[in-house]
C-alpha atoms as a PDB file:
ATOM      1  CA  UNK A   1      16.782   7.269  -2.853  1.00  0.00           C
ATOM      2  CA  UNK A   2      19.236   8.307   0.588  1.00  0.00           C
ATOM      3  CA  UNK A   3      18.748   9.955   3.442  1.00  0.00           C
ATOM      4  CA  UNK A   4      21.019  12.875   4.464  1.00  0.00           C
ATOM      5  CA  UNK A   5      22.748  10.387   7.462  1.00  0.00           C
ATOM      6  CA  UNK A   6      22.590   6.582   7.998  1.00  0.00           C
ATOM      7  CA  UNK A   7      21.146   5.153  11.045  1.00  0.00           C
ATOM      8  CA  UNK A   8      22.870   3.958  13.780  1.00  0.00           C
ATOM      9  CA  UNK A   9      23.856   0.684  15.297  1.00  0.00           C
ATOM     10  CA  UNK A  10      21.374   0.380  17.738  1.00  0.00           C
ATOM     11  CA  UNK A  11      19.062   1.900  15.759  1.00  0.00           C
ATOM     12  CA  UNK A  12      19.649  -1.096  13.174  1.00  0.00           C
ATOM     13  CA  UNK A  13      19.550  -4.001  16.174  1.00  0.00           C
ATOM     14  CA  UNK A  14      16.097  -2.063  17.349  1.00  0.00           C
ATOM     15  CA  UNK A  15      14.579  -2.723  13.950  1.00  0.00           C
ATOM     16  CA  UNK A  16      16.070  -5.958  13.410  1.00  0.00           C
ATOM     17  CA  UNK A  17      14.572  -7.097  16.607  1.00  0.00           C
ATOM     18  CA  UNK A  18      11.038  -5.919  15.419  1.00  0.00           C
ATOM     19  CA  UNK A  19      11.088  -7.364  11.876  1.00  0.00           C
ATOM     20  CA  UNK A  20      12.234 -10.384  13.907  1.00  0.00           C
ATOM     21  CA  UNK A  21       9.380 -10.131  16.015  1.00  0.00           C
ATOM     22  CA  UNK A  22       6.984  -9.457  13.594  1.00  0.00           C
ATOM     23  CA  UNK A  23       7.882 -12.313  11.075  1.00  0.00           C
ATOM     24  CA  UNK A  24       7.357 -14.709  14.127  1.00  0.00           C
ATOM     25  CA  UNK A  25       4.167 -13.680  14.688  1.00  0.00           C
ATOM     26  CA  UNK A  26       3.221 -12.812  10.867  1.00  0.00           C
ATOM     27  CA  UNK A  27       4.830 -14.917   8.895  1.00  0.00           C
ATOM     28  CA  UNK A  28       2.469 -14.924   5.617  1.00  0.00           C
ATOM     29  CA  UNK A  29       1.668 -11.358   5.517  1.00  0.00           C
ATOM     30  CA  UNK A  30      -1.099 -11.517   2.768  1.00  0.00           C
ATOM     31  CA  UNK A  31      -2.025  -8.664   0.154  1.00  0.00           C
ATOM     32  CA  UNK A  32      -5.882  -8.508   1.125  1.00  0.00           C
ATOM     33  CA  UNK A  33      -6.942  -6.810  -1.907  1.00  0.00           C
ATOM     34  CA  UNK A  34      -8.876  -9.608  -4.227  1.00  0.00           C
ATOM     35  CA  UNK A  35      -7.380  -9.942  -7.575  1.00  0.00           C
ATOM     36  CA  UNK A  36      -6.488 -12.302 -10.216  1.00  0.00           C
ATOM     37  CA  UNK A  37      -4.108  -9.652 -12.436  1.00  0.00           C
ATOM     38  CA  UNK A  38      -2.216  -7.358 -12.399  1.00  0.00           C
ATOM     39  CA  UNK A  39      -4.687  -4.781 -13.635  1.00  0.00           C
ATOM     40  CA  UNK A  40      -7.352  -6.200 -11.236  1.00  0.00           C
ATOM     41  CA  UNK A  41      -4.686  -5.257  -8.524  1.00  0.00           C
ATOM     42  CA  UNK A  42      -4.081  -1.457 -10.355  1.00  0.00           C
ATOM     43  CA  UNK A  43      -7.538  -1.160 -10.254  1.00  0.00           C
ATOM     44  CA  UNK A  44      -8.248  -2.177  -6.939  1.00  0.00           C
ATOM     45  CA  UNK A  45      -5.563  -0.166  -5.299  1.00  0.00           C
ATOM     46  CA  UNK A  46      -6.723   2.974  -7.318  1.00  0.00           C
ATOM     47  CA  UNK A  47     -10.406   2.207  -5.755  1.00  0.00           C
ATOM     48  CA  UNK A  48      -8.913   1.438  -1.915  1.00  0.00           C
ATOM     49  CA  UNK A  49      -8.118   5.465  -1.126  1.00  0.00           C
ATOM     50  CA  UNK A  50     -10.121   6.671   1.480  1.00  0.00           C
ATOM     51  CA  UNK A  51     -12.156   3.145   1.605  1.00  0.00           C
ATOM     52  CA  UNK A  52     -11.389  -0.442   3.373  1.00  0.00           C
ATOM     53  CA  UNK A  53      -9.780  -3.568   1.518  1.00  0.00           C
ATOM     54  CA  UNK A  54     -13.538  -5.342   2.489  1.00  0.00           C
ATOM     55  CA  UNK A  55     -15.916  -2.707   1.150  1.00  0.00           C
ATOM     56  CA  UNK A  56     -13.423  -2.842  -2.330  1.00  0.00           C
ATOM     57  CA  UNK A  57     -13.608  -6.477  -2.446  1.00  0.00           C
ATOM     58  CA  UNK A  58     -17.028  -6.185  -2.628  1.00  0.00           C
ATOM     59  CA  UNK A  59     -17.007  -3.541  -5.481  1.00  0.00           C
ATOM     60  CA  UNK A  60     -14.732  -5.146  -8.040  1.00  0.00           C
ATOM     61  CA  UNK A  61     -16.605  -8.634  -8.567  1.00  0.00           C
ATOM     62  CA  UNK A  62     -18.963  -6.604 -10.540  1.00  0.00           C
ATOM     63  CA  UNK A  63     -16.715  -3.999 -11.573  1.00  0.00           C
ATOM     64  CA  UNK A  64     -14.557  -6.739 -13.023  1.00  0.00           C
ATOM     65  CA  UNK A  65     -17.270  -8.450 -14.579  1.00  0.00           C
ATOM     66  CA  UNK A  66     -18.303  -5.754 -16.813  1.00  0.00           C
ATOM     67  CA  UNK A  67     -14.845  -4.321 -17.471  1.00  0.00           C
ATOM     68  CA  UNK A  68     -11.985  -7.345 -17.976  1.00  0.00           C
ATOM     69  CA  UNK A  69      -9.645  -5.612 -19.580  1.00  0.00           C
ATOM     70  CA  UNK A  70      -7.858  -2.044 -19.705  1.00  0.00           C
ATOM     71  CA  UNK A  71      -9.845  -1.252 -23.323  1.00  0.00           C
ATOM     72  CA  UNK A  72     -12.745  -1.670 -22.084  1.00  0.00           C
ATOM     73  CA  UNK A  73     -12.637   0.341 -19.000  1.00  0.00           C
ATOM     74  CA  UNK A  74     -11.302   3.142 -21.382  1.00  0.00           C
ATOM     75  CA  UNK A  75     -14.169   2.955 -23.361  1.00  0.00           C
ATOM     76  CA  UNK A  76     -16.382   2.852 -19.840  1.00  0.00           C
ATOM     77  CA  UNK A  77     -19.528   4.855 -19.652  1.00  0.00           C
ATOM     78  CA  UNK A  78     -18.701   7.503 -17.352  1.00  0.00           C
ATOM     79  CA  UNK A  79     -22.323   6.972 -15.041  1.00  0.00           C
ATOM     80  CA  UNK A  80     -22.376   3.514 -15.600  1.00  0.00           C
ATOM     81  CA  UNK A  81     -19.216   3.274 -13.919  1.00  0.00           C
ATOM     82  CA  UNK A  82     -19.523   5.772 -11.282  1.00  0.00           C
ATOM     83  CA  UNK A  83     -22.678   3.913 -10.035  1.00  0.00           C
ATOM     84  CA  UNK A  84     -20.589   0.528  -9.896  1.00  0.00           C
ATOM     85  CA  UNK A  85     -18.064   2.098  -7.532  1.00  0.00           C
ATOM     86  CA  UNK A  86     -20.015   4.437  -5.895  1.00  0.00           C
ATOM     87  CA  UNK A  87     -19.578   2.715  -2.623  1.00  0.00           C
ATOM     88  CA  UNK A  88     -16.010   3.125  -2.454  1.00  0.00           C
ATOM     89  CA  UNK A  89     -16.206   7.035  -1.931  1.00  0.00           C
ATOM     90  CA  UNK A  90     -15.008   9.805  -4.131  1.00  0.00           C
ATOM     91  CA  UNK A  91     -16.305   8.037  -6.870  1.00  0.00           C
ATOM     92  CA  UNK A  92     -16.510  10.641  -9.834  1.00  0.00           C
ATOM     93  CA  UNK A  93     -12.893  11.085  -9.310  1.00  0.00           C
ATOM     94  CA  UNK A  94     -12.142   7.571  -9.541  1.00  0.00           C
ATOM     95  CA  UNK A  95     -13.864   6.997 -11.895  1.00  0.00           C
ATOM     96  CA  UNK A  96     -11.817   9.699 -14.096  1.00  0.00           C
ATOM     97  CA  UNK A  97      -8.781   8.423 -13.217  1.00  0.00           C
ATOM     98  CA  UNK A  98     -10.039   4.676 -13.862  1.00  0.00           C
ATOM     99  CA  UNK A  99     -10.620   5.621 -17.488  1.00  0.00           C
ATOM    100  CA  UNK A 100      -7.908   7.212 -18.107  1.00  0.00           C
ATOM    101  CA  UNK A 101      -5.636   4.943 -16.656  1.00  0.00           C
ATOM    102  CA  UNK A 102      -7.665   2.316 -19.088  1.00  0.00           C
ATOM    103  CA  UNK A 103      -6.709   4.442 -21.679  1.00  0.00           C
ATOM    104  CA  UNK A 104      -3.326   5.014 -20.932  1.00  0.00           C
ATOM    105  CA  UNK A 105      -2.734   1.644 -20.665  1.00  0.00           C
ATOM    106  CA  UNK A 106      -4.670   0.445 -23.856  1.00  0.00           C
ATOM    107  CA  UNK A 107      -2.901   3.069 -25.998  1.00  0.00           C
ATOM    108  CA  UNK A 108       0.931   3.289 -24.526  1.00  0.00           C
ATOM    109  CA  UNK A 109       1.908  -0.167 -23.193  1.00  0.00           C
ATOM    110  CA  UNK A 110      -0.619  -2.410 -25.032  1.00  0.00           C
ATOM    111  CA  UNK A 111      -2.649  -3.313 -22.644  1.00  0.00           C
ATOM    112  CA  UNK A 112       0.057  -4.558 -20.078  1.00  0.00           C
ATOM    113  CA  UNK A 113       0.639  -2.801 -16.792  1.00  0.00           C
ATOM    114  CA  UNK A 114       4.124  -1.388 -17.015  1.00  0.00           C
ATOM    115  CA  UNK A 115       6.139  -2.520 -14.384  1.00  0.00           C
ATOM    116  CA  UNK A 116       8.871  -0.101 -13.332  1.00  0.00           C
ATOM    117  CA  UNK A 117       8.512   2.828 -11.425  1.00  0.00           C
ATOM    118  CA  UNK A 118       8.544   5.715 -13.632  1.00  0.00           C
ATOM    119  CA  UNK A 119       6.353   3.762 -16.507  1.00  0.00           C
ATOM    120  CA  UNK A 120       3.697   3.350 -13.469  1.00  0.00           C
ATOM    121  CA  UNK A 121       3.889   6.959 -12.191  1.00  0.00           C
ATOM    122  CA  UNK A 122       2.822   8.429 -15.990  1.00  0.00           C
ATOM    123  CA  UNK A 123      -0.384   6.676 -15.403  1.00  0.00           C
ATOM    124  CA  UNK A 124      -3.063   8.796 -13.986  1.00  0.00           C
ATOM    125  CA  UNK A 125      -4.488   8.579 -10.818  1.00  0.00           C
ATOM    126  CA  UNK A 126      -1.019   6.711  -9.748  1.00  0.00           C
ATOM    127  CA  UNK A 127       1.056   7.763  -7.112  1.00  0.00           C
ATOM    128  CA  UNK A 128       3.968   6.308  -5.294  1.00  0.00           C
ATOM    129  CA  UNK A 129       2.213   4.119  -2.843  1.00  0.00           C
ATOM    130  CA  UNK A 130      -0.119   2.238  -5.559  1.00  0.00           C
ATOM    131  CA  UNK A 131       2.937   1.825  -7.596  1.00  0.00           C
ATOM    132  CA  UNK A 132       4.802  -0.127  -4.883  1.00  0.00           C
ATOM    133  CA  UNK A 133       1.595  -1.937  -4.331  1.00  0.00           C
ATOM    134  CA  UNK A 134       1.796  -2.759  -8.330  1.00  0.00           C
ATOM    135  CA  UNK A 135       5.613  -3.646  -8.136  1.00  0.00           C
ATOM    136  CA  UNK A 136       5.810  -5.405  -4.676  1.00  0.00           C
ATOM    137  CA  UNK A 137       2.400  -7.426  -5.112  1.00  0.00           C
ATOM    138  CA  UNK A 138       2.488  -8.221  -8.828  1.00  0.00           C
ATOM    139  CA  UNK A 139       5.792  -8.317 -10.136  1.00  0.00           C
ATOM    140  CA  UNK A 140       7.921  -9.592  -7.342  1.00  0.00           C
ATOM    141  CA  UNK A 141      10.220  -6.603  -7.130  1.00  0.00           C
ATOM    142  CA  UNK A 142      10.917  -5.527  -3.822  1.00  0.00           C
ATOM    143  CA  UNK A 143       8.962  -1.834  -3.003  1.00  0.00           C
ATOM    144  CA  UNK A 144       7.769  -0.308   0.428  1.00  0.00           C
ATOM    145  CA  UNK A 145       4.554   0.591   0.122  1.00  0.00           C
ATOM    146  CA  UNK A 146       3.982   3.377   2.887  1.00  0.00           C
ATOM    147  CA  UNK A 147       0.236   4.286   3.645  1.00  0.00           C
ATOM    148  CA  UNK A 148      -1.348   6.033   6.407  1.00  0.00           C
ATOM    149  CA  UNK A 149      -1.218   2.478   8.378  1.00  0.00           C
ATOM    150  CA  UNK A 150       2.574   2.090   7.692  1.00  0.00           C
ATOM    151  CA  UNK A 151       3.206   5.949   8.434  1.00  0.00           C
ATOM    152  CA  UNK A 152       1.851   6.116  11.970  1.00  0.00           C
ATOM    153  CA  UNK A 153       3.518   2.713  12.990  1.00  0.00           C
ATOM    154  CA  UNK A 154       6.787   3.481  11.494  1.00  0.00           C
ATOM    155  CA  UNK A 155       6.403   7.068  13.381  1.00  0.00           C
ATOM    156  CA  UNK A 156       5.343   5.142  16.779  1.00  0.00           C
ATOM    157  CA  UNK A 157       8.019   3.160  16.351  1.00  0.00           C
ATOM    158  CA  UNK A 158      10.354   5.786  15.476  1.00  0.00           C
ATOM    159  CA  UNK A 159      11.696   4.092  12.955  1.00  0.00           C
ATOM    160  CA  UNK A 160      10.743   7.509  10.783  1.00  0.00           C
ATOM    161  CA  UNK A 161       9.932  10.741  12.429  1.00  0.00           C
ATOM    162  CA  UNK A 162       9.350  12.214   8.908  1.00  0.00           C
ATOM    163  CA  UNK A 163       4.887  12.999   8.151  1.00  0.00           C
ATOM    164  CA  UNK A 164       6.382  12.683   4.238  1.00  0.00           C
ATOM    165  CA  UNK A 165       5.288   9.355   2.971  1.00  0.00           C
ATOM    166  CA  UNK A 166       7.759   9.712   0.482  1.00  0.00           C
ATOM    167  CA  UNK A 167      10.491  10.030   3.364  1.00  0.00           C
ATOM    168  CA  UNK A 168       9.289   7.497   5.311  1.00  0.00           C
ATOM    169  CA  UNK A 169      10.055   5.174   2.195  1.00  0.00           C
ATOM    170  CA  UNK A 170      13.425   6.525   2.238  1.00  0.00           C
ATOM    171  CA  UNK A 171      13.958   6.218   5.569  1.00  0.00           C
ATOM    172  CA  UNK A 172      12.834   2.062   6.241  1.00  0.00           C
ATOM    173  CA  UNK A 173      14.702   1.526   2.706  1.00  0.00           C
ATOM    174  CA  UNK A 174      17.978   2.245   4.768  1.00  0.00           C
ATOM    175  CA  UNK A 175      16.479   0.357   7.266  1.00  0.00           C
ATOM    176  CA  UNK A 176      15.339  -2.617   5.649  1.00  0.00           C
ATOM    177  CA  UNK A 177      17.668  -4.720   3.662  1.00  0.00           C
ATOM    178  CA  UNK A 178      16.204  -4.740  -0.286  1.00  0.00           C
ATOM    179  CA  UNK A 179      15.291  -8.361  -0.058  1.00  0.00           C
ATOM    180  CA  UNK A 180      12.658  -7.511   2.999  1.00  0.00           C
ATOM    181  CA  UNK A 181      11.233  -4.625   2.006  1.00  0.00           C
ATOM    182  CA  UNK A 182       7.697  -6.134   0.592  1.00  0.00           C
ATOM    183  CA  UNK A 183       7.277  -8.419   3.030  1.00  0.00           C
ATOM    184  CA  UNK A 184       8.142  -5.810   5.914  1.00  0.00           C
ATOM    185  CA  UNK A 185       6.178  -3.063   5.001  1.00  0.00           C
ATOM    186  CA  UNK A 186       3.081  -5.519   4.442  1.00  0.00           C
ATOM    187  CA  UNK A 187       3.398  -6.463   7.714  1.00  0.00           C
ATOM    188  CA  UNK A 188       3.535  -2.734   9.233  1.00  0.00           C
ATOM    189  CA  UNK A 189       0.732  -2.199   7.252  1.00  0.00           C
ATOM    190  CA  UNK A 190      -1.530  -4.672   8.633  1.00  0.00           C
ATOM    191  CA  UNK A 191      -0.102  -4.006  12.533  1.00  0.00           C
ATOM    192  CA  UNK A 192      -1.162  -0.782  11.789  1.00  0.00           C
ATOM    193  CA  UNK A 193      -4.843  -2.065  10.594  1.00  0.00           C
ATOM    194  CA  UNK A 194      -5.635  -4.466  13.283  1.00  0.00           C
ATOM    195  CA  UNK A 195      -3.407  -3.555  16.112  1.00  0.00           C
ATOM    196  CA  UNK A 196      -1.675  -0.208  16.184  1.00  0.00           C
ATOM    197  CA  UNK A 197      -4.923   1.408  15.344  1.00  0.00           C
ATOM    198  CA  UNK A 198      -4.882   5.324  15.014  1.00  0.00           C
ATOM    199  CA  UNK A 199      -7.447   6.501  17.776  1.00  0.00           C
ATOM    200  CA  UNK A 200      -7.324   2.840  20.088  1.00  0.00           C
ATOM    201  CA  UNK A 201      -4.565   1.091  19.726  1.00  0.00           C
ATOM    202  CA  UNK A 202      -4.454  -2.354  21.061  1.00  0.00           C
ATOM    203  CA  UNK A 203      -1.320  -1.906  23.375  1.00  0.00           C
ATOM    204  CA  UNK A 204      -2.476  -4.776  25.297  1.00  0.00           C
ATOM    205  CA  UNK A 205      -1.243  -7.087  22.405  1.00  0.00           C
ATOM    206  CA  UNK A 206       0.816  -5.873  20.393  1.00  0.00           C
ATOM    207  CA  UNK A 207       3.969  -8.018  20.160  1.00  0.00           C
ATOM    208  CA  UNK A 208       6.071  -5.495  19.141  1.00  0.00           C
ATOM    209  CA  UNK A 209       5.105  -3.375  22.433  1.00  0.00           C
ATOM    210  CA  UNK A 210       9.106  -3.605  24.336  1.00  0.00           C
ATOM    211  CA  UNK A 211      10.394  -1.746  21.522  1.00  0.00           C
ATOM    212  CA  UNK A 212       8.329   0.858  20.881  1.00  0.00           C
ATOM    213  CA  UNK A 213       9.097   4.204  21.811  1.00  0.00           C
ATOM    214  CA  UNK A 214       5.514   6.273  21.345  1.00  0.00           C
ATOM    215  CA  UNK A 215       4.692   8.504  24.536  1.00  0.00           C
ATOM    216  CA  UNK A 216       1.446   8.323  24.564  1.00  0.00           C
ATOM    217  CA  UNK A 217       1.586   4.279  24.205  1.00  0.00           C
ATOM    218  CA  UNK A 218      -0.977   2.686  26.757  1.00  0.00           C
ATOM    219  CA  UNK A 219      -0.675  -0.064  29.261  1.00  0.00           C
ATOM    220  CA  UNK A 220       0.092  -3.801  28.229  1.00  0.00           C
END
């Protein structure tokens, strides 16, 4: 994936200086959804739209319980399952797309999650941004995963000016170098979650605050 120009020098040193800053200050930037496999993780991601890492961690110890494996989610009873996640929002969608990504699974890659790109993006329910989660998180392959956290701080920080998730990838990819870009776009992600919040941003201590370039940016 490219963008149409590459970015400039001090555009580079400006980013370098906050992934500096921001590996000082987070330097184990942990996934916070609880799993134990990588089809706990699938399934946990699917669940997380719309709905807190907490609330989901509370969901899938049951959830997991009753369903271990992709067959037997496929095989799910539709209200049964509905009622387990219920909690998460948007339930009777996800609950679809939870069976037939069990089935998908089950009946094209044997039960293992597939772990490229375009093998994860058949499965339903499974965009982009889970898919990085699923590459990035379980399989060690480097993968910027761009939610609505990483979005408005990489727009804040005008390290993207693009609304296009799918552009904002593109754009910290040139950014980034490869071997970063997990580790980097964890860590926007969770500046974006407990700092640079989307109504009341915490301004007054964010570490990141020289370098960012948002007008409407408060006092620190």
């Amino acid at each position: 994936m490219t963008t149409k120009s590459l970015p400039s020098l001090d555009h580079r040193q400006r980013f370098r200086e906050i992934a500096k800053t921001l590996q000082r200050t987070m330097h184990n930037p942990t996934m916070e959804l609880d799993h134990g496999s990588p089809w706990e993780l699938l399934v946990a991601t699917m669940l997380s739209a719309q709905c807190t890492d907490e609330r989901v961690n509370q969901v899938t110890p049951a959830l997991f319980r009753r369903y271990r494996k992709p067959s037997e989610l496929a095989a799910a009873d539709l209200p049964e399952l509905e009622q387990l996640i219920r909690s998460t929002g948007f339930f009777k969608s996800k609950a679809k797309h939870l069976i037939a990504c069990g089935k998908a699974i089950t009946e094209r890659f044997g039960e293992q999650v597939p772990h490229t790109m375009d093998e994860l993006l058949t499965l339903p329910g499974v965009g982009r941004k889970t898919a990085n989660v699923i590459l990035g998180n379980a399989f060690g392959q480097p993968s910027i995963v761009v939610d609505t956290h990483v979005k408005r701080v990489a727009n804040r920080l005008s390290l993207s000016r693009s609304d296009n998730p799918d552009l904002v990838e593109q754009d910290l990819q040139q950014l980034a170098p490869r071997s970063q870009w997990t580790a980097f776009s964890q860590r926007l992600l969770l500046h974006g979650r407990y700092v640079c919040l989307a109504r009341k941003p915490k301004c007054h201590t964010c570490p990141i605050y020289r370098h960012c370039q948002w007008k409407e940016k408060g006092p620190q």
